[in-house]
C-alpha atoms as a PDB file:
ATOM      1  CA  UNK A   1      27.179  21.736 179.080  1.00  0.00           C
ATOM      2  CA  UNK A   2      28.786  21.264 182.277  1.00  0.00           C
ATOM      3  CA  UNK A   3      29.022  17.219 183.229  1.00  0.00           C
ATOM      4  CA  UNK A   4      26.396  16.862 186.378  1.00  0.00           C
ATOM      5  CA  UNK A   5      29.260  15.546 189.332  1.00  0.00           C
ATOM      6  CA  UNK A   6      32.222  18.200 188.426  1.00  0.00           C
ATOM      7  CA  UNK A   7      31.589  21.198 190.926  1.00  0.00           C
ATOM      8  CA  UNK A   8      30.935  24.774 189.867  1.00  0.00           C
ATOM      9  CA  UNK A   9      31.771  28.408 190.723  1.00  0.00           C
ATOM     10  CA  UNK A  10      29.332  29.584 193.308  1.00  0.00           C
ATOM     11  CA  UNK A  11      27.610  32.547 192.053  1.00  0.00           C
ATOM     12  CA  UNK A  12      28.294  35.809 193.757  1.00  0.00           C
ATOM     13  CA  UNK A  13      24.397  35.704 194.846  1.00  0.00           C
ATOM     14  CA  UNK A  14      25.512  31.898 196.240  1.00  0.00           C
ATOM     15  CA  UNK A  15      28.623  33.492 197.921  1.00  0.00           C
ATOM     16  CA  UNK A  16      26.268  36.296 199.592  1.00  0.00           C
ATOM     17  CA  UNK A  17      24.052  33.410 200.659  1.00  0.00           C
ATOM     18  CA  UNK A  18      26.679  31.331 202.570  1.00  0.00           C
ATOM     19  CA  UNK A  19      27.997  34.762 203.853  1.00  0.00           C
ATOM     20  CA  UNK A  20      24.514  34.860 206.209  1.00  0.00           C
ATOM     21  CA  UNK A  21      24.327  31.678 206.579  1.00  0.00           C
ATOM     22  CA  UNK A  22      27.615  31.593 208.449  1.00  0.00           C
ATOM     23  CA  UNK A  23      26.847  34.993 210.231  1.00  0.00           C
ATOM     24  CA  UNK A  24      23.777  33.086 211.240  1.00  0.00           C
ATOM     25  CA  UNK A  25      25.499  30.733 212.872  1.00  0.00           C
ATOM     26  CA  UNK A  26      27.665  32.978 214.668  1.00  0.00           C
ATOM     27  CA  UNK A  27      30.684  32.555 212.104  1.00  0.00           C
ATOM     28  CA  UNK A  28      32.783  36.156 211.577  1.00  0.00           C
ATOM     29  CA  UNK A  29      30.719  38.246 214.110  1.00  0.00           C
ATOM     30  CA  UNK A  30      32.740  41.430 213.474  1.00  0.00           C
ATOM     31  CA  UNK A  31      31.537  41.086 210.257  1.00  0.00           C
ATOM     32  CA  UNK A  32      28.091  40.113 210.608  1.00  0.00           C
ATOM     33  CA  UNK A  33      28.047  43.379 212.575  1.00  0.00           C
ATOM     34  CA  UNK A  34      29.753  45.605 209.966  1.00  0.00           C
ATOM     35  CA  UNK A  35      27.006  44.555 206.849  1.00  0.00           C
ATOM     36  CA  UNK A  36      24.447  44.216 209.720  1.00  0.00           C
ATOM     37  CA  UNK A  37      24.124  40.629 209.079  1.00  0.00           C
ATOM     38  CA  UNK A  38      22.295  41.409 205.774  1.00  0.00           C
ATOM     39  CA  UNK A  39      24.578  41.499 202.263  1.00  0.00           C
ATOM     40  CA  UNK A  40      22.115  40.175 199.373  1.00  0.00           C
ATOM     41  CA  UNK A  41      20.337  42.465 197.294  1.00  0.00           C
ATOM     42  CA  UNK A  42      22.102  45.419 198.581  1.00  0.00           C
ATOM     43  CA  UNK A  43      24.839  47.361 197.033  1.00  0.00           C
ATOM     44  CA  UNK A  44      27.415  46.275 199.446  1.00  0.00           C
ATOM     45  CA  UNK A  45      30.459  45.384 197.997  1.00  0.00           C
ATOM     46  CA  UNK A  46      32.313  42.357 199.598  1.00  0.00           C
ATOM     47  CA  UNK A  47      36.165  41.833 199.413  1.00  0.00           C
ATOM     48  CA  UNK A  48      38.875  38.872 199.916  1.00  0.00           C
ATOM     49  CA  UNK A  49      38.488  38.878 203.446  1.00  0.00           C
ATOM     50  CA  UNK A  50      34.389  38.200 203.053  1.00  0.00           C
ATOM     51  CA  UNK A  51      35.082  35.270 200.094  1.00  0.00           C
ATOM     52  CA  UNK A  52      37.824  34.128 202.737  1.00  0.00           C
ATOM     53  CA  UNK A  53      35.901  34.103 205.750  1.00  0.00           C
ATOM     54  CA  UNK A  54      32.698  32.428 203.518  1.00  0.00           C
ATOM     55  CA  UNK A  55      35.527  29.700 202.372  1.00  0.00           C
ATOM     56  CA  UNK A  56      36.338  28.710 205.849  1.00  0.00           C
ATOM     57  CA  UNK A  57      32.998  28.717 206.997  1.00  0.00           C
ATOM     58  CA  UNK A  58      32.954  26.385 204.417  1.00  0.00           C
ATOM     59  CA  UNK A  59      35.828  24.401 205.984  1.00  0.00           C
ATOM     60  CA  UNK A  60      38.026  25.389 202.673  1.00  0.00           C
ATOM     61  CA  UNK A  61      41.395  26.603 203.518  1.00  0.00           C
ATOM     62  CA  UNK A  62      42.087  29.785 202.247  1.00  0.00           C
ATOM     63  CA  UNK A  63      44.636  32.559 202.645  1.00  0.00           C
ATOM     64  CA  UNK A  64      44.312  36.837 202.335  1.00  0.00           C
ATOM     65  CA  UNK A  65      47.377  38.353 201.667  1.00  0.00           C
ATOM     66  CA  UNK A  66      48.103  41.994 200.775  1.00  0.00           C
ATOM     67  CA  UNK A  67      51.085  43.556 199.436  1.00  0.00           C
ATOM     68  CA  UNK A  68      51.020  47.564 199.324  1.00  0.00           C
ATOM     69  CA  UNK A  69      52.375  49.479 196.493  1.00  0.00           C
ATOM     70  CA  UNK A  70      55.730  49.860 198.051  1.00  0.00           C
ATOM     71  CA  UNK A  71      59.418  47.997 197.208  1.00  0.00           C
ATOM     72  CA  UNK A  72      59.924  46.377 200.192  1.00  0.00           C
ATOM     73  CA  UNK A  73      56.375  44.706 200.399  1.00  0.00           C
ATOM     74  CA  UNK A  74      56.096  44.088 196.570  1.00  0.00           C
ATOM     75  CA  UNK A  75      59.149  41.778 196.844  1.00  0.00           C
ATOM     76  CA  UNK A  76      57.854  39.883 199.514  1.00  0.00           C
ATOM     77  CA  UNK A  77      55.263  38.678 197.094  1.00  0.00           C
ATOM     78  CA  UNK A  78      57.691  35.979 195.074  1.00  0.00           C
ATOM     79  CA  UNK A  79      58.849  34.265 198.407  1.00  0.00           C
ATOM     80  CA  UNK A  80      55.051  34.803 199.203  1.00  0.00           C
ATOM     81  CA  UNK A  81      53.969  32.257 196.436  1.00  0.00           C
ATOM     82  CA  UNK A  82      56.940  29.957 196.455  1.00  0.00           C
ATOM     83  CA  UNK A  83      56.619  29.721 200.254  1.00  0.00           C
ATOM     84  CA  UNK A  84      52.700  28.883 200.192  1.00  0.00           C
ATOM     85  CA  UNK A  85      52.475  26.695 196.906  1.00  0.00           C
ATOM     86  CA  UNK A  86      55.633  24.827 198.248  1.00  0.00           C
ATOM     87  CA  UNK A  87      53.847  24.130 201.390  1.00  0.00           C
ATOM     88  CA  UNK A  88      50.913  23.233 199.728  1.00  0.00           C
ATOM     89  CA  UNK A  89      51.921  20.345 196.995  1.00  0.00           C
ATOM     90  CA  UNK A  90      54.526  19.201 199.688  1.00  0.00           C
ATOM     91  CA  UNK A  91      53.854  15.437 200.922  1.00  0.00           C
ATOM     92  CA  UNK A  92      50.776  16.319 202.980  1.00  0.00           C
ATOM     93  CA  UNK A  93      48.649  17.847 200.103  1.00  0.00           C
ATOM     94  CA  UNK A  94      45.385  16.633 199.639  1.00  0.00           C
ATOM     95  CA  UNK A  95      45.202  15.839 196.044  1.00  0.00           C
END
């Protein structure tokens, strides 16, 4: 049993939700147009870039970032993570 004032997980059915919502209000038109501003109850699968877009509806920062399955990108991902957690817990984080 989860204490009543620490948040929780959306659901993905919660996710879906805020993902119309924010279409709704003319958030992410490209993809309210590509799911034709309909995503629960169908089969659709959402990605990253949907939970990302949802987040910042949201007005939580979030960041998408692919690396391919080559060298050059895969060692980009180390300075990737230093780079943004550095940035992050730095003197202007929010905790």
């Amino acid at each position: 049993h989860h204490p009543s004032n620490k948040r929780r997980v959306p659901s993905l059915s919660q996710i879906q939700a805020f993902l119309e919502q924010s279409w709704a209000d003319g958030f992410d038109p490209r993809g309210a147009k590509h799911y034709k501003n309909i995503i629960r109850g169908l089969k659709s699968q959402i990605g990253a870039v949907e939970v990302s877009s949802t987040l910042s509806y949201l007005q939580i920062d979030s960041v998408v970032a692919q690396f391919i399955h080559c060298h050059e990108s895969r060692s980009l991902l180390g300075k990737f993570v230093w780079s943004y957690f550095t940035r992050k817990v730095g003197r202007d984080a929010c905790f």
